[in-house]
C-alpha atoms as a PDB file:
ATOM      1  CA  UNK A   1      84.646 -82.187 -19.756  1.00  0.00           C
ATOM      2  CA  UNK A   2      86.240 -82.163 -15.798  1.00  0.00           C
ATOM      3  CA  UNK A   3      86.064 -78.471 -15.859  1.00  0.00           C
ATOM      4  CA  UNK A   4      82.801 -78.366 -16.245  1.00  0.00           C
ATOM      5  CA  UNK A   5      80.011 -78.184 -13.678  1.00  0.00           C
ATOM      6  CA  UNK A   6      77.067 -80.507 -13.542  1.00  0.00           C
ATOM      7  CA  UNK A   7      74.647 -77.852 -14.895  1.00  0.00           C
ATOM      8  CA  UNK A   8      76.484 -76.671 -17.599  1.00  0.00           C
ATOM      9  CA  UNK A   9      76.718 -80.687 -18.630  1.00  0.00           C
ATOM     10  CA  UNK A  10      72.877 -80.914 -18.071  1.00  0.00           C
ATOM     11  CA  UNK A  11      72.624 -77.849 -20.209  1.00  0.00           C
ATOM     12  CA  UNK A  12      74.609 -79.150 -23.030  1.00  0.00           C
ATOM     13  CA  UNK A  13      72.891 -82.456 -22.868  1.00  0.00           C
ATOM     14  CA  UNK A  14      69.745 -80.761 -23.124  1.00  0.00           C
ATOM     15  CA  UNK A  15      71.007 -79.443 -26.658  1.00  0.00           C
ATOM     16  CA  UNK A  16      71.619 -82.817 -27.812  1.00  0.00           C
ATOM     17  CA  UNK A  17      75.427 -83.276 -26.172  1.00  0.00           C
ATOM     18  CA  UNK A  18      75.072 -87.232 -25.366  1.00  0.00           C
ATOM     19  CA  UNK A  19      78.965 -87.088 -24.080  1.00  0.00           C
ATOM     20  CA  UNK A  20      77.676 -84.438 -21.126  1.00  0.00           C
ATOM     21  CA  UNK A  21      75.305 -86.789 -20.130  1.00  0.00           C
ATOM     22  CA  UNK A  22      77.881 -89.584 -19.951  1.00  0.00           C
ATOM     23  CA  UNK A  23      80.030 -87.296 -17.171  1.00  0.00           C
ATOM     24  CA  UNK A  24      76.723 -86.868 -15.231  1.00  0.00           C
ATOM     25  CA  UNK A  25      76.734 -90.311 -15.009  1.00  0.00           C
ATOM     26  CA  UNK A  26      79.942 -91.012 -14.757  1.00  0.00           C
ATOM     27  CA  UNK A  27      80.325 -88.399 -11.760  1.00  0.00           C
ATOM     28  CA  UNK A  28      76.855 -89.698  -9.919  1.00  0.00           C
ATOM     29  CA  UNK A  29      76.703 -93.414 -10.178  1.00  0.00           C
ATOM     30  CA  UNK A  30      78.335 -94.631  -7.232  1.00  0.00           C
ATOM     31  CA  UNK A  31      76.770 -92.633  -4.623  1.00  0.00           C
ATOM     32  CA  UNK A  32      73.449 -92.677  -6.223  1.00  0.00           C
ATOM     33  CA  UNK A  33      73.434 -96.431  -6.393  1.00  0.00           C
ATOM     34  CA  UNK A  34      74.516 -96.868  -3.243  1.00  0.00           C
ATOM     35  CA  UNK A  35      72.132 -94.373  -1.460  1.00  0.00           C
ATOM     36  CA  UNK A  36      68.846 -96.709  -3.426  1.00  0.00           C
ATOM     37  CA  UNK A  37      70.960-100.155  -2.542  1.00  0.00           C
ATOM     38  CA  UNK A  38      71.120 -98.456   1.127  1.00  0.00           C
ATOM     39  CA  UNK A  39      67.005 -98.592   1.008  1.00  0.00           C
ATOM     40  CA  UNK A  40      66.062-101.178  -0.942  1.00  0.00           C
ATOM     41  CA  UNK A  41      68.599-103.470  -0.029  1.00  0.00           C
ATOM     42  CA  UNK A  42      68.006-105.752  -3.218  1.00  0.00           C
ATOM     43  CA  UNK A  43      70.231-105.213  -5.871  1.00  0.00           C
ATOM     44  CA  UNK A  44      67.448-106.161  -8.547  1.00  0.00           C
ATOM     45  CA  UNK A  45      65.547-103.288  -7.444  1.00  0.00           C
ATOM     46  CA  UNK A  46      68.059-101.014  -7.181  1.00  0.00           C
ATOM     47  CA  UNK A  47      68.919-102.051 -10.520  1.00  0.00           C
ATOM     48  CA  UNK A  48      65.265-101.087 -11.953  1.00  0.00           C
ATOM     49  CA  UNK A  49      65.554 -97.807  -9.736  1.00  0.00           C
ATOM     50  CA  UNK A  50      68.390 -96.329 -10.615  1.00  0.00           C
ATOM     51  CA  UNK A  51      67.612 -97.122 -14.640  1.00  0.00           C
ATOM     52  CA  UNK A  52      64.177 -95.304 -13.936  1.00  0.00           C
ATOM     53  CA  UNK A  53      66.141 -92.199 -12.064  1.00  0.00           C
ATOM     54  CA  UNK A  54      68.349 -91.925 -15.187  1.00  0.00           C
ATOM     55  CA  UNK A  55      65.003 -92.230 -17.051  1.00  0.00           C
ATOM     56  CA  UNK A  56      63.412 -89.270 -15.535  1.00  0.00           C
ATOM     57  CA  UNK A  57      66.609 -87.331 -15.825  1.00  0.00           C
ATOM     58  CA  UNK A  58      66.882 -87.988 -19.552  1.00  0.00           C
ATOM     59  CA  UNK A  59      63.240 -87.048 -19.731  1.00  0.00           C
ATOM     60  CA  UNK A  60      63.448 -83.673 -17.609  1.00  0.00           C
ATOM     61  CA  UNK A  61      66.430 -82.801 -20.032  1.00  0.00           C
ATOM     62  CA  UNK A  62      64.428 -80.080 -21.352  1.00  0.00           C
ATOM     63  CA  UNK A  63      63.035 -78.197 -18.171  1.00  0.00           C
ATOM     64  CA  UNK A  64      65.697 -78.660 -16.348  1.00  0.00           C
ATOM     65  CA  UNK A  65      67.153 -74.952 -14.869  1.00  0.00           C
ATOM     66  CA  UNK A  66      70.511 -74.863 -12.839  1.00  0.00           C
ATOM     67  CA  UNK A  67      68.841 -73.292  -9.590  1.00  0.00           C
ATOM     68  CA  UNK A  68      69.636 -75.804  -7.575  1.00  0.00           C
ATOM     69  CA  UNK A  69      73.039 -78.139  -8.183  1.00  0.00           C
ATOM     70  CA  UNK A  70      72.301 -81.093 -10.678  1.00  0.00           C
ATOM     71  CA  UNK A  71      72.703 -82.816  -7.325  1.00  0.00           C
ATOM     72  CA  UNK A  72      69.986 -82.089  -5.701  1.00  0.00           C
ATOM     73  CA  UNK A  73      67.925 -82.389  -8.630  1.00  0.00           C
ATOM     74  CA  UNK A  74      69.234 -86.094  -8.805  1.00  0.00           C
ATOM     75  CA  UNK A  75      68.823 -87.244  -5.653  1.00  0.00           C
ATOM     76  CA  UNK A  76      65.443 -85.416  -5.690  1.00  0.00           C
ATOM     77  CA  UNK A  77      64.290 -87.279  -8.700  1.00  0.00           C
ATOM     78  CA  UNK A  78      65.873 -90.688  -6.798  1.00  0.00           C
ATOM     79  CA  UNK A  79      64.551 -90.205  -3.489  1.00  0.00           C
ATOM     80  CA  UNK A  80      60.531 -89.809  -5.112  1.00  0.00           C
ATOM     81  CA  UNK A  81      61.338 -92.787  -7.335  1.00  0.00           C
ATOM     82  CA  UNK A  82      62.302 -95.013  -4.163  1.00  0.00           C
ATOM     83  CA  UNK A  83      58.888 -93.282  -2.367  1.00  0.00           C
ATOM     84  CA  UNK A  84      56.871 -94.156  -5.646  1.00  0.00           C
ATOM     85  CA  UNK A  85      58.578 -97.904  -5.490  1.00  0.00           C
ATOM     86  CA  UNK A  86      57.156 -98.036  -2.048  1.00  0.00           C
ATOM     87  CA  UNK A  87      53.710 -97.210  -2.771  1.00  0.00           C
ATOM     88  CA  UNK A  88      53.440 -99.641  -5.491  1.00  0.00           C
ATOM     89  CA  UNK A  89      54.929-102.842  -3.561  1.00  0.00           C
ATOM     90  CA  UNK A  90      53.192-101.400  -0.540  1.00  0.00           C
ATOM     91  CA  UNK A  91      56.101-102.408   1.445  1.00  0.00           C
ATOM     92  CA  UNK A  92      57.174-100.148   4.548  1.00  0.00           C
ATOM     93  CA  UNK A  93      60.929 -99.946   4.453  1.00  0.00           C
ATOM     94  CA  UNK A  94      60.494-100.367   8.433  1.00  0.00           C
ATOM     95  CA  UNK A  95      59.173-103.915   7.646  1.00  0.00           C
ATOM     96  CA  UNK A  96      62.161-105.400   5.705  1.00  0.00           C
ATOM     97  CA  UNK A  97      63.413-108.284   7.075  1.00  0.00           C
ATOM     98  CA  UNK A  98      67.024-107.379   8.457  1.00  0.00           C
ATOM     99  CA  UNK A  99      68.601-110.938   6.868  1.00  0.00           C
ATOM    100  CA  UNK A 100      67.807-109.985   3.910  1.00  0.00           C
ATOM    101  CA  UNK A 101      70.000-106.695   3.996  1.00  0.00           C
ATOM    102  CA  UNK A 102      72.307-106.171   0.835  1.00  0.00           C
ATOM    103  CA  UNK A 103      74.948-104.171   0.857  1.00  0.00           C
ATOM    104  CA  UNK A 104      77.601-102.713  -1.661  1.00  0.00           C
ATOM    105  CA  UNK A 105      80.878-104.807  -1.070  1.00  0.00           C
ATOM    106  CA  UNK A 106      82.945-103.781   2.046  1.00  0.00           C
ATOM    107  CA  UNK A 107      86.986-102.205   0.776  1.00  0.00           C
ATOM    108  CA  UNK A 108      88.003-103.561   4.420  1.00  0.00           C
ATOM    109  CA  UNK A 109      90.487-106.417   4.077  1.00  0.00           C
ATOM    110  CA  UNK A 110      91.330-107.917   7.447  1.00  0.00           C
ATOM    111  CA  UNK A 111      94.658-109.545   7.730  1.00  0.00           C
ATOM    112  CA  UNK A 112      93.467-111.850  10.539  1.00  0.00           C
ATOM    113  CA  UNK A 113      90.300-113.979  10.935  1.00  0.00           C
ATOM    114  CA  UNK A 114      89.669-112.196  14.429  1.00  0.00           C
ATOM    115  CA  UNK A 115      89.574-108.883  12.659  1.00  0.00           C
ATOM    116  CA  UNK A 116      87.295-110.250  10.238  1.00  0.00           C
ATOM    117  CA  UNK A 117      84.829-111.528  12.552  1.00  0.00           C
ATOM    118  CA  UNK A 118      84.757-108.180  14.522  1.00  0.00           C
ATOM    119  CA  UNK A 119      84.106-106.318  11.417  1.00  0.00           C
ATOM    120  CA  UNK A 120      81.157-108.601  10.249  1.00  0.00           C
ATOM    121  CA  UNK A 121      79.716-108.474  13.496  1.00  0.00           C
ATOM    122  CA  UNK A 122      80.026-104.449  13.509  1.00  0.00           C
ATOM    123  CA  UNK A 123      78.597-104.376  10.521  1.00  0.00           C
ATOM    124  CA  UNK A 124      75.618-106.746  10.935  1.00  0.00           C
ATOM    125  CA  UNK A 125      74.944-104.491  13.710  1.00  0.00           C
ATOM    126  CA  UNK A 126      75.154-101.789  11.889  1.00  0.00           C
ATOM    127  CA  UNK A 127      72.874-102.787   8.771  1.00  0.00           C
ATOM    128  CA  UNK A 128      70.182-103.761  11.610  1.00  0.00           C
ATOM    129  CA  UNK A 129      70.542-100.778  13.219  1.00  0.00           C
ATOM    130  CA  UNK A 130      70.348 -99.119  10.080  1.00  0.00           C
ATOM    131  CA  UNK A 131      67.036-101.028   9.451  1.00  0.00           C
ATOM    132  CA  UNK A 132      65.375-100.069  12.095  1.00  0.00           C
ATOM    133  CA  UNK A 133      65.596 -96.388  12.148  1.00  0.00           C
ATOM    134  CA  UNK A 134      62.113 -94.960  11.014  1.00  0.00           C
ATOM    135  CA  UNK A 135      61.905 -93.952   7.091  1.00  0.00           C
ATOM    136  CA  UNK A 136      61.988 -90.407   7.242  1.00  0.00           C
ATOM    137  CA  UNK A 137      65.649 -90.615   9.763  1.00  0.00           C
ATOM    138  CA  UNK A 138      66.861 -93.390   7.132  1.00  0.00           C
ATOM    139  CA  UNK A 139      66.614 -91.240   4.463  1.00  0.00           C
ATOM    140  CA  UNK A 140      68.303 -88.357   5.645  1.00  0.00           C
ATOM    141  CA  UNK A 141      70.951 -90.057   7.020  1.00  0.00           C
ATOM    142  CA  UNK A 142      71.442 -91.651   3.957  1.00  0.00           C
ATOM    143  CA  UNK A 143      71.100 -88.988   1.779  1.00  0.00           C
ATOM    144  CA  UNK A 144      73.605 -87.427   4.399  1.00  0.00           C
ATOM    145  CA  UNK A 145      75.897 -90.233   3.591  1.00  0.00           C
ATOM    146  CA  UNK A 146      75.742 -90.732   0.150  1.00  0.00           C
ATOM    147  CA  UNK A 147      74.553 -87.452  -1.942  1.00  0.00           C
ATOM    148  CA  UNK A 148      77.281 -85.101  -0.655  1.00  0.00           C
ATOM    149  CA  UNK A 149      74.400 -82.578  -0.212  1.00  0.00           C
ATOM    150  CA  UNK A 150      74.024 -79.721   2.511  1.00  0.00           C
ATOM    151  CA  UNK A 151      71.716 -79.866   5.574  1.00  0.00           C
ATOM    152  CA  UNK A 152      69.792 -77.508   3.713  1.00  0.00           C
ATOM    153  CA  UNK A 153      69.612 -79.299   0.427  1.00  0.00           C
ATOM    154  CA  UNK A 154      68.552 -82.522   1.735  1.00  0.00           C
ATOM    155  CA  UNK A 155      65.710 -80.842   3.200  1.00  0.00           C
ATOM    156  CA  UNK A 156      64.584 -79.129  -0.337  1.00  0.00           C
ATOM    157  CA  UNK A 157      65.104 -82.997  -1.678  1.00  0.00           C
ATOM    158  CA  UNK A 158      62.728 -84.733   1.238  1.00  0.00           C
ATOM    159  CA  UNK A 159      60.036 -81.618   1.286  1.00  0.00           C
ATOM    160  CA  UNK A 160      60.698 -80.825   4.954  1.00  0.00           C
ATOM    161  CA  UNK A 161      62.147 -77.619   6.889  1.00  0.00           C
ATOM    162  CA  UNK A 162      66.056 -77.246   7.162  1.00  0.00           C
ATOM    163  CA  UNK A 163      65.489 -78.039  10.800  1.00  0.00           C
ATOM    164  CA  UNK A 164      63.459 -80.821  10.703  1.00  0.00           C
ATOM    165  CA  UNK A 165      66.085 -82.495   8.436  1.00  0.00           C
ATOM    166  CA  UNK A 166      68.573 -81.360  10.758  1.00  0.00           C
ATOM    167  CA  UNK A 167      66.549 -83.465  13.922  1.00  0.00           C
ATOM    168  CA  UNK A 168      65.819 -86.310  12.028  1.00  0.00           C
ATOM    169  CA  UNK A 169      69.506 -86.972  11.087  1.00  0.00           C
ATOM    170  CA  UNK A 170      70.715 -85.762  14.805  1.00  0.00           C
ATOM    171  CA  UNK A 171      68.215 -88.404  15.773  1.00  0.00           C
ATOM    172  CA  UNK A 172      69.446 -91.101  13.492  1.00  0.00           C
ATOM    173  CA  UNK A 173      72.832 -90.785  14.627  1.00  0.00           C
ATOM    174  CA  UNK A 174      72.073 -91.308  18.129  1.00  0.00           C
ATOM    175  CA  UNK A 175      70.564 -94.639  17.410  1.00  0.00           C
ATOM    176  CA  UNK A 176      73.474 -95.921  15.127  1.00  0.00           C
ATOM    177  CA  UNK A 177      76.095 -94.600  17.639  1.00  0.00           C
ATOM    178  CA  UNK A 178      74.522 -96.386  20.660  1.00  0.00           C
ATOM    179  CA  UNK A 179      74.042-100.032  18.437  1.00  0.00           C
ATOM    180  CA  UNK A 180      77.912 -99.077  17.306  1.00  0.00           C
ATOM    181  CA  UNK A 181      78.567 -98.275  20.771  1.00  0.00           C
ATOM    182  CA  UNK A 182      80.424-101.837  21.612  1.00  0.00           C
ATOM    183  CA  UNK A 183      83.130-101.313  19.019  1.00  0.00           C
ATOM    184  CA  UNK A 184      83.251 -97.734  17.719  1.00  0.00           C
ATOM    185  CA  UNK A 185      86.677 -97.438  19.568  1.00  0.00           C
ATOM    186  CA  UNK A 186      87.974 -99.908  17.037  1.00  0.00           C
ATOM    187  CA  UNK A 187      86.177 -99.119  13.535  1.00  0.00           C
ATOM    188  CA  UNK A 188      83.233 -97.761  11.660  1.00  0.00           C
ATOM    189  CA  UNK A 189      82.009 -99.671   8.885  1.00  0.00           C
ATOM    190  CA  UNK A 190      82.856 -98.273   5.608  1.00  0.00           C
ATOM    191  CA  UNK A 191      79.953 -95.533   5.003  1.00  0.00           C
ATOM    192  CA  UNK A 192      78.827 -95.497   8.077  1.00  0.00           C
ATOM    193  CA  UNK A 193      80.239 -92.222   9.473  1.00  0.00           C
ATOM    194  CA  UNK A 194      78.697 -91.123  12.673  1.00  0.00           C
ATOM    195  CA  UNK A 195      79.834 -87.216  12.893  1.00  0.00           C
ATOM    196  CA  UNK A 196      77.512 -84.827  13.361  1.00  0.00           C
ATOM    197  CA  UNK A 197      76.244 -82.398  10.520  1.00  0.00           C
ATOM    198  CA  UNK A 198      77.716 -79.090  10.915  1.00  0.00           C
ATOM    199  CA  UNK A 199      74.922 -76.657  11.117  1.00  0.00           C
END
Protein backbone atom coordinates (compact mmCIF):
# COMPACT_ATOMS: atom_id res chain seq x y z
CA UNK A 1 0.00 0.00 0.00
CA UNK A 2 3.23 2.77 -0.30
CA UNK A 3 1.68 4.09 -3.39
CA UNK A 4 -1.08 5.05 -1.90
CA UNK A 5 -2.02 8.38 -0.34
CA UNK A 6 -3.36 8.82 3.14
CA UNK A 7 -6.92 9.53 1.89
CA UNK A 8 -7.31 6.94 -0.38
CA UNK A 9 -6.14 4.55 2.81
CA UNK A 10 -8.76 6.43 4.99
CA UNK A 11 -11.19 5.79 2.21
CA UNK A 12 -10.59 2.16 1.98
CA UNK A 13 -10.60 1.79 5.69
CA UNK A 14 -13.81 3.39 5.77
CA UNK A 15 -15.11 0.36 3.55
CA UNK A 16 -13.96 -2.05 5.99
CA UNK A 17 -10.00 -2.29 4.70
CA UNK A 18 -8.39 -2.86 8.37
CA UNK A 19 -4.77 -3.22 6.47
CA UNK A 20 -5.26 0.73 5.23
CA UNK A 21 -5.72 1.67 8.55
CA UNK A 22 -2.58 -0.16 9.69
CA UNK A 23 -0.36 2.18 7.01
CA UNK A 24 -2.10 5.26 8.55
CA UNK A 25 -0.69 4.23 11.52
CA UNK A 26 2.19 2.96 10.56
CA UNK A 27 3.03 6.29 8.51
CA UNK A 28 1.75 8.74 11.59
CA UNK A 29 2.90 7.27 14.82
CA UNK A 30 6.11 8.72 15.43
CA UNK A 31 5.47 12.25 14.84
CA UNK A 32 2.10 12.16 16.32
CA UNK A 33 3.41 10.69 19.53
CA UNK A 34 6.01 12.80 19.77
CA UNK A 35 4.13 16.12 19.05
CA UNK A 36 1.46 14.89 22.43
CA UNK A 37 4.84 13.61 24.45
CA UNK A 38 6.19 17.28 23.39
CA UNK A 39 2.98 18.72 25.54
CA UNK A 40 2.23 16.51 27.97
CA UNK A 41 5.52 15.50 28.79
CA UNK A 42 4.30 12.20 30.63
CA UNK A 43 4.48 9.27 28.72
CA UNK A 44 1.32 7.73 30.57
CA UNK A 45 -0.67 10.42 29.20
CA UNK A 46 0.56 10.48 26.03
CA UNK A 47 -0.08 6.94 26.06
CA UNK A 48 -4.00 7.47 26.87
CA UNK A 49 -3.89 10.40 24.20
CA UNK A 50 -2.68 9.08 21.41
CA UNK A 51 -5.03 5.67 21.95
CA UNK A 52 -8.02 8.24 22.20
CA UNK A 53 -6.71 10.17 18.80
CA UNK A 54 -6.68 6.75 17.06
CA UNK A 55 -10.11 6.35 18.75
CA UNK A 56 -11.69 9.30 17.20
CA UNK A 57 -10.08 8.50 13.91
CA UNK A 58 -11.51 4.99 13.85
CA UNK A 59 -14.78 6.57 14.84
CA UNK A 60 -14.81 9.49 12.12
CA UNK A 61 -14.05 6.58 9.57
CA UNK A 62 -17.29 7.19 8.06
CA UNK A 63 -17.47 11.11 7.55
CA UNK A 64 -14.30 11.47 6.86
CA UNK A 65 -13.81 13.48 3.15
CA UNK A 66 -10.21 13.94 1.66
CA UNK A 67 -10.45 17.91 1.56
CA UNK A 68 -7.87 18.43 3.58
CA UNK A 69 -4.66 15.77 3.81
CA UNK A 70 -5.39 12.89 6.39
CA UNK A 71 -2.73 14.98 8.10
CA UNK A 72 -4.29 17.68 9.04
CA UNK A 73 -7.26 15.87 9.94
CA UNK A 74 -4.95 13.91 12.44
CA UNK A 75 -3.24 16.35 14.04
CA UNK A 76 -6.56 18.27 14.15
CA UNK A 77 -8.29 15.49 15.94
CA UNK A 78 -4.82 15.29 18.32
CA UNK A 79 -4.34 18.80 18.99
CA UNK A 80 -8.44 19.10 20.44
CA UNK A 81 -7.82 15.85 22.31
CA UNK A 82 -4.63 17.39 24.14
CA UNK A 83 -7.02 20.85 24.59
CA UNK A 84 -9.92 18.53 25.93
CA UNK A 85 -7.11 16.68 28.31
CA UNK A 86 -6.42 20.12 29.57
CA UNK A 87 -9.77 21.12 30.49
CA UNK A 88 -10.45 18.05 32.36
CA UNK A 89 -7.11 17.99 34.61
CA UNK A 90 -7.47 21.74 34.63
CA UNK A 91 -3.83 21.96 34.30
CA UNK A 92 -2.27 24.98 32.23
CA UNK A 93 0.52 23.52 30.17
CA UNK A 94 2.36 26.93 31.26
CA UNK A 95 2.27 25.52 34.86
CA UNK A 96 4.16 22.19 34.39
CA UNK A 97 6.90 21.86 36.42
CA UNK A 98 10.07 21.96 34.02
CA UNK A 99 11.82 18.74 36.08
CA UNK A 100 9.35 16.86 35.28
CA UNK A 101 9.86 17.25 31.38
CA UNK A 102 9.85 13.85 29.37
CA UNK A 103 11.16 13.55 26.34
CA UNK A 104 11.40 10.90 23.45
CA UNK A 105 15.03 9.40 23.68
CA UNK A 106 17.83 11.62 22.18
CA UNK A 107 19.73 9.53 18.65
CA UNK A 108 22.87 11.76 19.77
CA UNK A 109 25.70 9.50 20.94
CA UNK A 110 28.62 11.52 22.24
CA UNK A 111 31.96 9.90 22.02
CA UNK A 112 33.32 11.94 24.95
CA UNK A 113 31.86 12.75 28.40
CA UNK A 114 32.48 16.60 27.64
CA UNK A 115 30.27 16.30 24.62
CA UNK A 116 27.78 14.63 26.61
CA UNK A 117 27.52 17.11 29.24
CA UNK A 118 27.21 19.99 26.66
CA UNK A 119 24.43 18.26 24.98
CA UNK A 120 22.40 17.59 28.26
CA UNK A 121 22.88 20.96 29.29
CA UNK A 122 21.62 22.28 25.68
CA UNK A 123 18.97 20.31 25.95
CA UNK A 124 17.76 20.97 29.52
CA UNK A 125 17.80 24.39 28.28
CA UNK A 126 16.02 23.71 25.62
CA UNK A 127 13.05 21.59 27.21
CA UNK A 128 12.76 24.70 29.76
CA UNK A 129 12.74 26.99 27.23
CA UNK A 130 10.38 24.97 25.50
CA UNK A 131 8.20 25.04 28.70
CA UNK A 132 7.89 28.28 29.05
CA UNK A 133 6.71 29.53 25.79
CA UNK A 134 2.90 30.42 26.15
CA UNK A 135 0.37 27.51 24.89
CA UNK A 136 -0.82 28.86 21.83
CA UNK A 137 3.38 29.52 20.51
CA UNK A 138 4.03 25.83 21.94
CA UNK A 139 1.68 24.41 19.88
CA UNK A 140 2.51 25.78 16.72
CA UNK A 141 5.90 25.33 17.03
CA UNK A 142 5.32 21.97 17.76
CA UNK A 143 2.95 21.18 15.36
CA UNK A 144 5.64 23.00 13.12
CA UNK A 145 8.06 20.44 14.27
CA UNK A 146 6.38 17.39 14.33
CA UNK A 147 3.17 17.22 11.84
CA UNK A 148 5.06 18.09 8.64
CA UNK A 149 2.10 20.48 7.97
CA UNK A 150 2.12 23.95 6.06
CA UNK A 151 1.94 27.40 7.73
CA UNK A 152 -1.38 27.39 6.42
CA UNK A 153 -2.52 24.03 7.62
CA UNK A 154 -1.47 24.41 11.08
CA UNK A 155 -3.56 27.35 11.25
CA UNK A 156 -6.87 25.38 9.88
CA UNK A 157 -5.70 22.67 12.77
CA UNK A 158 -5.41 25.46 15.82
CA UNK A 159 -8.65 27.64 14.49
CA UNK A 160 -6.57 30.79 13.96
CA UNK A 161 -5.66 33.01 10.74
CA UNK A 162 -2.63 31.86 8.51
CA UNK A 163 -0.93 34.90 9.94
CA UNK A 164 -1.51 34.62 13.32
CA UNK A 165 0.00 31.09 13.16
CA UNK A 166 2.69 32.50 11.24
CA UNK A 167 3.51 35.24 14.46
CA UNK A 168 3.05 32.90 17.02
CA UNK A 169 5.68 30.44 15.63
CA UNK A 170 8.05 33.57 14.47
CA UNK A 171 7.59 34.43 18.11
CA UNK A 172 8.40 31.06 19.51
CA UNK A 173 11.49 30.83 17.70
CA UNK A 174 12.87 33.92 18.98
CA UNK A 175 12.58 32.72 22.49
CA UNK A 176 14.16 29.20 21.85
CA UNK A 177 16.98 30.79 19.73
CA UNK A 178 17.96 33.34 22.44
CA UNK A 179 17.82 30.35 25.52
CA UNK A 180 19.89 28.22 22.62
CA UNK A 181 21.86 31.21 22.06
CA UNK A 182 25.06 29.95 24.29
CA UNK A 183 25.65 26.88 22.16
CA UNK A 184 23.75 26.99 18.87
CA UNK A 185 27.23 27.34 17.14
CA UNK A 186 27.88 23.81 18.29
CA UNK A 187 24.41 21.80 18.05
CA UNK A 188 20.67 21.82 18.11
CA UNK A 189 19.03 19.25 20.00
CA UNK A 190 17.50 16.63 17.96
CA UNK A 191 13.91 18.20 16.98
CA UNK A 192 14.58 21.27 17.91
CA UNK A 193 15.16 23.07 14.57
CA UNK A 194 15.17 26.78 14.82
CA UNK A 195 14.70 27.91 10.93
CA UNK A 196 12.24 30.05 10.10
CA UNK A 197 8.91 28.97 8.28
CA UNK A 198 9.01 29.91 4.76
CA UNK A 199 6.03 32.02 4.09
Amino acid sequence: MGHEDDGELMQRFARGDLRAFEALHSRHRTALYRYLLRHTRDPDVTSDLFQEVWSRVIASRARYEPRARFRTFLFRIAHNCYIDHCRRTAVRAEDANVNELAEVPSTFEPGLPEACTEHAQTLARYRAALCALPAEQRDVFLLHEESGLSLAEIAAVTGVGVETAKSRLRYALSKLRRALAPTMAREVPHGASVEEPGT
